[in-house]
C-alpha atoms as a PDB file:
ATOM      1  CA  UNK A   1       0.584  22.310  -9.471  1.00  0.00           C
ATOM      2  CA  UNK A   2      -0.056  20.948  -5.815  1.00  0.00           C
ATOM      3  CA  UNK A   3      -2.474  18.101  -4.758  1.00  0.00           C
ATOM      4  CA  UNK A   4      -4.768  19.045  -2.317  1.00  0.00           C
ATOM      5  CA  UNK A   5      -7.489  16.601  -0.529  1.00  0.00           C
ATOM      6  CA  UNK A   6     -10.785  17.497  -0.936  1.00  0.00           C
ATOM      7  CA  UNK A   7     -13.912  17.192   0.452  1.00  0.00           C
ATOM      8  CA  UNK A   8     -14.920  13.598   1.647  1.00  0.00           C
ATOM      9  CA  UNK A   9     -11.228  12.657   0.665  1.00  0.00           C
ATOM     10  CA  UNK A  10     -11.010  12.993  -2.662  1.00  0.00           C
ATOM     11  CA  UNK A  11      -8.682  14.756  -4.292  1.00  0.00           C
ATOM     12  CA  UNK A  12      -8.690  18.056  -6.416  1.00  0.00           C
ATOM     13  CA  UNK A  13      -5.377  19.975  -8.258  1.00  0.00           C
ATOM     14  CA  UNK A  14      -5.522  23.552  -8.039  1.00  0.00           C
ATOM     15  CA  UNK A  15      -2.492  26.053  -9.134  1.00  0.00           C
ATOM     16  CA  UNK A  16       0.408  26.618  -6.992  1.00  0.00           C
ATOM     17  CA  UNK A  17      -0.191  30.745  -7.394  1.00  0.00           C
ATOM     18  CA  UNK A  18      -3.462  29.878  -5.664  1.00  0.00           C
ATOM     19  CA  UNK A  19      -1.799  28.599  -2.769  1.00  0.00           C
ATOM     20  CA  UNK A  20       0.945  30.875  -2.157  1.00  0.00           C
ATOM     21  CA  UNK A  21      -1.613  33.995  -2.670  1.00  0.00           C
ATOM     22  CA  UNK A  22      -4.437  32.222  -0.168  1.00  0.00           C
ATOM     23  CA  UNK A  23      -1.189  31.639   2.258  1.00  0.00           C
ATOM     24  CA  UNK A  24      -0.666  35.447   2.271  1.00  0.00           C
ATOM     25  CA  UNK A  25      -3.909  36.605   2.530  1.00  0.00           C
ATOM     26  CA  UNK A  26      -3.437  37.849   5.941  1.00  0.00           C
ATOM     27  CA  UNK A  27      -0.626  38.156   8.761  1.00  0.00           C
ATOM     28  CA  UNK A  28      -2.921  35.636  10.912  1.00  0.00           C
ATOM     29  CA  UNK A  29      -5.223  33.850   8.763  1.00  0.00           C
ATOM     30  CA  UNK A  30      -4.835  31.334   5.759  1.00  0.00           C
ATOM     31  CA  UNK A  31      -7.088  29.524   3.956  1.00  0.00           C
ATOM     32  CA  UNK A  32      -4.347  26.637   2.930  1.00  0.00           C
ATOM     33  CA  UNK A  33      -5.713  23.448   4.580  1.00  0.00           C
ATOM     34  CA  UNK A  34      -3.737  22.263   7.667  1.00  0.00           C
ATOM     35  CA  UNK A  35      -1.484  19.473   7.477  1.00  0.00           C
ATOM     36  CA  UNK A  36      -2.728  16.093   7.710  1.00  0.00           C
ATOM     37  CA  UNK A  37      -0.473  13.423   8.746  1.00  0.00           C
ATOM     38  CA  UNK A  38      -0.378   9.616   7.893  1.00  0.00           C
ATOM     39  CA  UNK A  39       1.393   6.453   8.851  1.00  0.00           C
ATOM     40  CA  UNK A  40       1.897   3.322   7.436  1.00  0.00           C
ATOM     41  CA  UNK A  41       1.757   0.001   9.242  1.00  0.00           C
ATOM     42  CA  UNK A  42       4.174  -2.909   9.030  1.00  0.00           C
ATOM     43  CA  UNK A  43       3.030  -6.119   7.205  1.00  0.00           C
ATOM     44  CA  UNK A  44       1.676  -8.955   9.040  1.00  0.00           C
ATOM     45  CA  UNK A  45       4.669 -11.811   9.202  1.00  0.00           C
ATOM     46  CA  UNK A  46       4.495 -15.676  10.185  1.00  0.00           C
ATOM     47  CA  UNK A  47       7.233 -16.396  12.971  1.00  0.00           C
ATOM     48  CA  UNK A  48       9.748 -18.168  10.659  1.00  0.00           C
ATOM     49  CA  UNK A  49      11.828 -20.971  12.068  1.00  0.00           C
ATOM     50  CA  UNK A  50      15.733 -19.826  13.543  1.00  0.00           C
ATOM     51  CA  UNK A  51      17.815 -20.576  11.195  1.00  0.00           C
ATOM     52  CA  UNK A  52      18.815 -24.484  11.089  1.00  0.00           C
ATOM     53  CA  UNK A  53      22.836 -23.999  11.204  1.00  0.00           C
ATOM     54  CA  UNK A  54      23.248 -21.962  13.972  1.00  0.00           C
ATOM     55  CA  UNK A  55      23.685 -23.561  17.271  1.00  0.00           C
ATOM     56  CA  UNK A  56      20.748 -23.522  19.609  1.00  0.00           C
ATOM     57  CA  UNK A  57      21.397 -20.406  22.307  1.00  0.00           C
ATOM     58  CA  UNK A  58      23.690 -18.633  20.116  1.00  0.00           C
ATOM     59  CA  UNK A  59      22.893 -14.553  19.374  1.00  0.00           C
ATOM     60  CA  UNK A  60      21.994 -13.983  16.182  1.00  0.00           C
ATOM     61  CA  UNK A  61      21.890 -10.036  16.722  1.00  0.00           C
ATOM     62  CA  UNK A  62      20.785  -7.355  13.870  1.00  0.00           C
ATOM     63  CA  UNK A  63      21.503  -3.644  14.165  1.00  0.00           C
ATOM     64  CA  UNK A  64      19.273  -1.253  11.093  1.00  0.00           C
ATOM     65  CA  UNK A  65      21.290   1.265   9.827  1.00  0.00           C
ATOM     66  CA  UNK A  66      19.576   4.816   9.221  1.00  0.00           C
ATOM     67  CA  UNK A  67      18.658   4.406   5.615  1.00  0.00           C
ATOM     68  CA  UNK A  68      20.267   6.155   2.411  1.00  0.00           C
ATOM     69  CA  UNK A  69      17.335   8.266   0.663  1.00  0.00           C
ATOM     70  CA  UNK A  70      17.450   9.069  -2.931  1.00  0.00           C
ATOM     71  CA  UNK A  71      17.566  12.402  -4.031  1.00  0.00           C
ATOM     72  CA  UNK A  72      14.224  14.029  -3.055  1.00  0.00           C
ATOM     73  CA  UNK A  73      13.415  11.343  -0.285  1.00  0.00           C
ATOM     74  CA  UNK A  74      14.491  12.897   2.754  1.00  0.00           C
ATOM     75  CA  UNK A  75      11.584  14.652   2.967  1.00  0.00           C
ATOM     76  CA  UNK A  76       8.777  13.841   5.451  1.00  0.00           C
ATOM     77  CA  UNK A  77       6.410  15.365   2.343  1.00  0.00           C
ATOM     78  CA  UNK A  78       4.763  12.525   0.057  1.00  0.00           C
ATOM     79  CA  UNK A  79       6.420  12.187  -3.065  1.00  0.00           C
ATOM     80  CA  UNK A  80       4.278  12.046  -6.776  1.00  0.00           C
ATOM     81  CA  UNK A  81       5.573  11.704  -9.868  1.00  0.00           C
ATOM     82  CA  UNK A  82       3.968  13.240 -12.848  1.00  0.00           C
ATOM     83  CA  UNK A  83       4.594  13.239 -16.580  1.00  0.00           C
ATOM     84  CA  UNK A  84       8.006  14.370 -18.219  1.00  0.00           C
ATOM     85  CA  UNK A  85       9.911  13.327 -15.140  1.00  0.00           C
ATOM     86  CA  UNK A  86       8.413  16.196 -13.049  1.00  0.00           C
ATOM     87  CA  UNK A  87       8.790  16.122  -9.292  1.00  0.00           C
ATOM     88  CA  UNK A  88       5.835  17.006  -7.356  1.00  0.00           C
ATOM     89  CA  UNK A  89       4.444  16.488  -3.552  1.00  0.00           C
ATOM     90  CA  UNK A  90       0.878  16.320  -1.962  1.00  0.00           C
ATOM     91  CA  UNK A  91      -0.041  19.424  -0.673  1.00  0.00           C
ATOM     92  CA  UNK A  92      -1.174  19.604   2.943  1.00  0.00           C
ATOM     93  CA  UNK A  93      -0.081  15.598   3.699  1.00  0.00           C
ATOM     94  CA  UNK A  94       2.591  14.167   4.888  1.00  0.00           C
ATOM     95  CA  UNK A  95       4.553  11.374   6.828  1.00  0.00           C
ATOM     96  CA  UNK A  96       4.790  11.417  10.658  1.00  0.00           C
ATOM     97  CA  UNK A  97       8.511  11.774   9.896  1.00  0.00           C
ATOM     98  CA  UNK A  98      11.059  11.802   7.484  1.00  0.00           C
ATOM     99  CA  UNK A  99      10.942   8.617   5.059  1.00  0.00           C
ATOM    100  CA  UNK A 100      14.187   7.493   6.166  1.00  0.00           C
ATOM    101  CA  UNK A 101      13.147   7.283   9.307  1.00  0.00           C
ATOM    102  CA  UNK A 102       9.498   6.123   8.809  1.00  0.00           C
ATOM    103  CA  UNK A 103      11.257   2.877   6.509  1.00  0.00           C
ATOM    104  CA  UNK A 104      13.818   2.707   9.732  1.00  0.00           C
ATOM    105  CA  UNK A 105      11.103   2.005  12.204  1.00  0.00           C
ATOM    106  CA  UNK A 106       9.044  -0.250   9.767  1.00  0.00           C
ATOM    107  CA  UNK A 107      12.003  -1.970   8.462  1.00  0.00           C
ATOM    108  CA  UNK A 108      12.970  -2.734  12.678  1.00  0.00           C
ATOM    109  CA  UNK A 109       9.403  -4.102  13.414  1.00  0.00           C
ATOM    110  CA  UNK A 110       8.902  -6.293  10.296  1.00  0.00           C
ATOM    111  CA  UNK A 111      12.297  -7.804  10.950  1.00  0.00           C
ATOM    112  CA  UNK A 112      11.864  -8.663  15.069  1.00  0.00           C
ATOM    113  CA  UNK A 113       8.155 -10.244  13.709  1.00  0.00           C
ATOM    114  CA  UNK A 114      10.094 -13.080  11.545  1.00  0.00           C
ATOM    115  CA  UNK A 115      11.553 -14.682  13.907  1.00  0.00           C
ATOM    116  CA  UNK A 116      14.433 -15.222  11.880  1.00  0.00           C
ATOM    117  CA  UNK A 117      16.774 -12.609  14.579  1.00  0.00           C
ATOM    118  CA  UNK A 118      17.423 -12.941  18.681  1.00  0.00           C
ATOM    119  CA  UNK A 119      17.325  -9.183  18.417  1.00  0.00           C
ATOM    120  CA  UNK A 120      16.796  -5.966  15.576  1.00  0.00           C
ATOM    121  CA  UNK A 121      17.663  -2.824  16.943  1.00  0.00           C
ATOM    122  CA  UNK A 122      17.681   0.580  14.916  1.00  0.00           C
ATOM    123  CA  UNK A 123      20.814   2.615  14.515  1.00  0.00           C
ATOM    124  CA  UNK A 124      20.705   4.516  18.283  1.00  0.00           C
ATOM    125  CA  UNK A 125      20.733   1.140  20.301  1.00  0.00           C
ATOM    126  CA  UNK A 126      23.671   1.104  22.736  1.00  0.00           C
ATOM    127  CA  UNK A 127      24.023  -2.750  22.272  1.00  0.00           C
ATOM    128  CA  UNK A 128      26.276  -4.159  19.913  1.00  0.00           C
ATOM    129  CA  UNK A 129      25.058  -6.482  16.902  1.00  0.00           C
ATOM    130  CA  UNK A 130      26.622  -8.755  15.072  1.00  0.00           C
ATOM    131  CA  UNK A 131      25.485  -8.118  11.775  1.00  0.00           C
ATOM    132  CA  UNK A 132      24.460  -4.948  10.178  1.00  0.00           C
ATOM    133  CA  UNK A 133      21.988  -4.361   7.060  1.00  0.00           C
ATOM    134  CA  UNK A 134      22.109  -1.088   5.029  1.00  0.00           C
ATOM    135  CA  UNK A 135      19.311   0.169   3.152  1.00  0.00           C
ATOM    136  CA  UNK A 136      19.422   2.631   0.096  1.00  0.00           C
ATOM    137  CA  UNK A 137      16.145   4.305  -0.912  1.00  0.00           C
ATOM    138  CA  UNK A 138      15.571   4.268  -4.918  1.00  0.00           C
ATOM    139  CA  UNK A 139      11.939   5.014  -4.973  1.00  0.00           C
ATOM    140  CA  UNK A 140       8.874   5.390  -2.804  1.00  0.00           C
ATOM    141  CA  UNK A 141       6.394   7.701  -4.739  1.00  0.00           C
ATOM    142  CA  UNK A 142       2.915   7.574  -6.394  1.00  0.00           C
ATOM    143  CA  UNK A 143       3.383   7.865  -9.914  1.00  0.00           C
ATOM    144  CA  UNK A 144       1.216   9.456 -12.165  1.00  0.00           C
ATOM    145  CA  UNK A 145       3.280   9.157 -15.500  1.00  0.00           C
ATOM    146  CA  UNK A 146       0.752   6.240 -16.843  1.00  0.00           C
ATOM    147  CA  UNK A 147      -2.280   7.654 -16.075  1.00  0.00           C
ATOM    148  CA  UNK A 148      -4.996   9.447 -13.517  1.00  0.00           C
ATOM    149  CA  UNK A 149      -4.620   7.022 -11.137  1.00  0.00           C
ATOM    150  CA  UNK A 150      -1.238   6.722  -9.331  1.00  0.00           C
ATOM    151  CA  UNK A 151       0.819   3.432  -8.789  1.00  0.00           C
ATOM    152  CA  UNK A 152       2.917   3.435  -5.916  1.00  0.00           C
ATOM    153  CA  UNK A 153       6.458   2.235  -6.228  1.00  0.00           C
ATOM    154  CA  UNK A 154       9.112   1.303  -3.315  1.00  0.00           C
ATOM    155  CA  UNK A 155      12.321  -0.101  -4.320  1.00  0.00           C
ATOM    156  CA  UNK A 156      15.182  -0.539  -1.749  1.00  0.00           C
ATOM    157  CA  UNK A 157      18.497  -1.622  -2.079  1.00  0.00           C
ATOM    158  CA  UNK A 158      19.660  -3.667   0.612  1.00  0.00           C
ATOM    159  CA  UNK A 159      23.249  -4.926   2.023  1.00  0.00           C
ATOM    160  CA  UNK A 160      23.320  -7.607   4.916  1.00  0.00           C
ATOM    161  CA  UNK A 161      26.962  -7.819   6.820  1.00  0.00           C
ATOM    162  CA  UNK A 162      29.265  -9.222   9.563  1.00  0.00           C
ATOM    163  CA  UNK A 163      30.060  -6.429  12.024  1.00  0.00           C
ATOM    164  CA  UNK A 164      33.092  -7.917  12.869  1.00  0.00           C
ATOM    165  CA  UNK A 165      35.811  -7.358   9.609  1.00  0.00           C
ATOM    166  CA  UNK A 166      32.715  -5.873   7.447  1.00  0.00           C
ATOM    167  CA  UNK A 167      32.078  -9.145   5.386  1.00  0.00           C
ATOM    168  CA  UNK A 168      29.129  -8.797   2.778  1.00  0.00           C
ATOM    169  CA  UNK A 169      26.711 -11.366   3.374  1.00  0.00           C
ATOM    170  CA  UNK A 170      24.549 -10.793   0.856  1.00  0.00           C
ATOM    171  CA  UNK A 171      23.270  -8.238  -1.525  1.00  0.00           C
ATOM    172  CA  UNK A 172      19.953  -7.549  -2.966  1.00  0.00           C
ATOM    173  CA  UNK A 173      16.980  -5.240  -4.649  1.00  0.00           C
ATOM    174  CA  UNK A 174      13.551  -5.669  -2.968  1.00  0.00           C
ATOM    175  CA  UNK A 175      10.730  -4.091  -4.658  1.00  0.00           C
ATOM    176  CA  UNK A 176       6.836  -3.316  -4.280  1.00  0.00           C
ATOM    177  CA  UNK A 177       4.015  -2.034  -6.239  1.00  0.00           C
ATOM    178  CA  UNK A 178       0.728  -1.130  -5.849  1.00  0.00           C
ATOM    179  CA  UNK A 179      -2.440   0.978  -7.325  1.00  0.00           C
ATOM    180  CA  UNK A 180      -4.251   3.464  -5.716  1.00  0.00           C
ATOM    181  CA  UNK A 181      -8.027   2.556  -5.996  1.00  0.00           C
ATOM    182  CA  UNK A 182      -8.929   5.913  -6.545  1.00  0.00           C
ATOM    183  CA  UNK A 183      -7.106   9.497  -6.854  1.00  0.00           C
ATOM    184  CA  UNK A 184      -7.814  10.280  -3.042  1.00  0.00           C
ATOM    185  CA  UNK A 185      -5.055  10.628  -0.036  1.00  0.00           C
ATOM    186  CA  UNK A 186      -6.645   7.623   1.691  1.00  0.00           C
ATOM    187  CA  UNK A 187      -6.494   4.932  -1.426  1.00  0.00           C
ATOM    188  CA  UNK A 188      -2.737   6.594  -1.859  1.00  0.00           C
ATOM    189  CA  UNK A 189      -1.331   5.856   1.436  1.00  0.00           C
ATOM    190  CA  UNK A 190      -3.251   2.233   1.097  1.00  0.00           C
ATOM    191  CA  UNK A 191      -1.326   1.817  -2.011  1.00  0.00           C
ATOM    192  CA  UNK A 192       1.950   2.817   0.139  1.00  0.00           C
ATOM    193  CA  UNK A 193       1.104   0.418   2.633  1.00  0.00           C
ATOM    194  CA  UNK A 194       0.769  -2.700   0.032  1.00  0.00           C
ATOM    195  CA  UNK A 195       3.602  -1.654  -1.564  1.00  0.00           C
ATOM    196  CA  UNK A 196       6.077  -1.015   1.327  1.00  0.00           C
ATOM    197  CA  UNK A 197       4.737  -4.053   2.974  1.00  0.00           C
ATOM    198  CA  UNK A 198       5.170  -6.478  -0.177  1.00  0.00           C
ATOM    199  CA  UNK A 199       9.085  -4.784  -0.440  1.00  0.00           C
ATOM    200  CA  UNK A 200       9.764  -5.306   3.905  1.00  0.00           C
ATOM    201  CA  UNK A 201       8.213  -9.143   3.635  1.00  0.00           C
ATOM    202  CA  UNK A 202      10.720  -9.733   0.724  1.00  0.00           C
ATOM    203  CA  UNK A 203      13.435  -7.804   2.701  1.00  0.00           C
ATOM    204  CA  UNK A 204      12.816  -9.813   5.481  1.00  0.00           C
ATOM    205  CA  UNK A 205      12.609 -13.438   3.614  1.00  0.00           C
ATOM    206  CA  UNK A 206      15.806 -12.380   1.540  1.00  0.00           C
ATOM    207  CA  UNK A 207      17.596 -11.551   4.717  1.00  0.00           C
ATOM    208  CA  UNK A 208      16.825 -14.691   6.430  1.00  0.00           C
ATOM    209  CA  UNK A 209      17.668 -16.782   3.633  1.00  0.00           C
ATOM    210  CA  UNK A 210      20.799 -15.201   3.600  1.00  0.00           C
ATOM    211  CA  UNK A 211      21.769 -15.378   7.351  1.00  0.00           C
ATOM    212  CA  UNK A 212      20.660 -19.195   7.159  1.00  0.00           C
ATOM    213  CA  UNK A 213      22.800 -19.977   3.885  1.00  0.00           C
ATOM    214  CA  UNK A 214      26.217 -17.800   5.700  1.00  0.00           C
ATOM    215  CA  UNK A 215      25.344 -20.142   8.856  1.00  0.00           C
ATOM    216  CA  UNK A 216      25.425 -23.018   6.941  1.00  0.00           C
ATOM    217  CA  UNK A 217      29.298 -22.639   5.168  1.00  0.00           C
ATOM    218  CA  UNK A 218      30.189 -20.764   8.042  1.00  0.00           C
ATOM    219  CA  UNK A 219      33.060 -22.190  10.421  1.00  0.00           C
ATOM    220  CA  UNK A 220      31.981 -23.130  14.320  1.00  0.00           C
ATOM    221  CA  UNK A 221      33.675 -19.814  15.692  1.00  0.00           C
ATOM    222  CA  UNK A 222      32.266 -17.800  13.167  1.00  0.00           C
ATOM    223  CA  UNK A 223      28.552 -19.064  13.780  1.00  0.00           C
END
């Protein structure tokens, strides 16, 4: 079965069948509602301190690699999870782009706010960075498994490293939850937002901490 918003946002399941044979009804006319698109917002961040071992004036430079999506994420379609592990999206919503690179851009923004970084720039910058952080997608769908109203999950594995000789700085899992107020597209994608923001403000405290404890043991030329 597909989701489809309804009237005054709510939501409303009707069969698949339904919308295949409304689809074909005519060469030049359908009655499947159009698309409608949504974004997500990057969470509000304090400017954080640079970090205390590195020498005042030195580049502390961060490129965003395009991130790894699990299978059935690289889909600009908004992923639910139903009962008896069974795949489903919202019908007739959607990202503004493909989650990859909708996490990309968010990840980018959240990470320039902390402070923490002289620059972030995504994977098609032309300037070189000094460190690199990789990002694998393990979830970021509304599940419906424990009940009519969804819970949002976002879990992200993340890997911070040296440029230079590929060093692992640091590894780690940030994570986010959230649940929807109420089974309609707008309380989902609010329930996205919280929980993508609480997983990019942990990416982005992780990450710092991380950068501050390498520039602490790190030797003078490495710094």
């Amino acid at each position: 079965m597909k989701y489809l918003p309804g009237a005054a946002g709510g939501t409303r399941v009707i069969p698949l069948l339904g919308v295949l044979l409304s689809g074909c009804s005519g060469l030049f006319h359908s009655t499947t509602p159009p698309a409608q698109t949504y974004y997500l917002r990057a969470p509000i961040t304090s400017t954080a301190a640079p970090p205390a071992a590195t020498p005042a004036g030195a580049s502390v430079s961060l490129r965003v690699e395009p991130p790894i999506a699990g299978p059935g994420l690289d889909t600009a379609r908004i992923l639910l999870v139903q009962a008896d592990h069974r795949m489903n999206f919202y019908a007739a919503s959607r990202w503004p782009a493909p989650a990859p690179q909708l996490i990309e851009a968010l990840v980018v923004e959240t990470l320039r706010a902390s402070g923490t970084w002289s620059s972030v720039q995504d994977a098609t910058s032309a300037f070189p960075a000094q460190y690199l952080l990789q990002i694998t997608m393990r979830r970021f769908d509304a599940d419906y498994s424990g009940g009519a109203l969804p819970e949002v999950h976002v879990v992200f594995d993340c890997t911070l490293g040296r440029r230079e000789g590929h060093e692992v700085i640091a590894s780690f899992v940030v994570q986010g939850t959230a649940s929807a107020a109420a089974d309609r597209m707008g309380d989902v994608v609010t329930a996205f937002e919280q929980a993508t923001g609480a997983a990019l403000t942990s990416l982005s405290q992780q990450a710092g901490e991380a950068l501050r404890e390498r520039a602490e043991h790190a030797a003078p030329s490495e710094r």
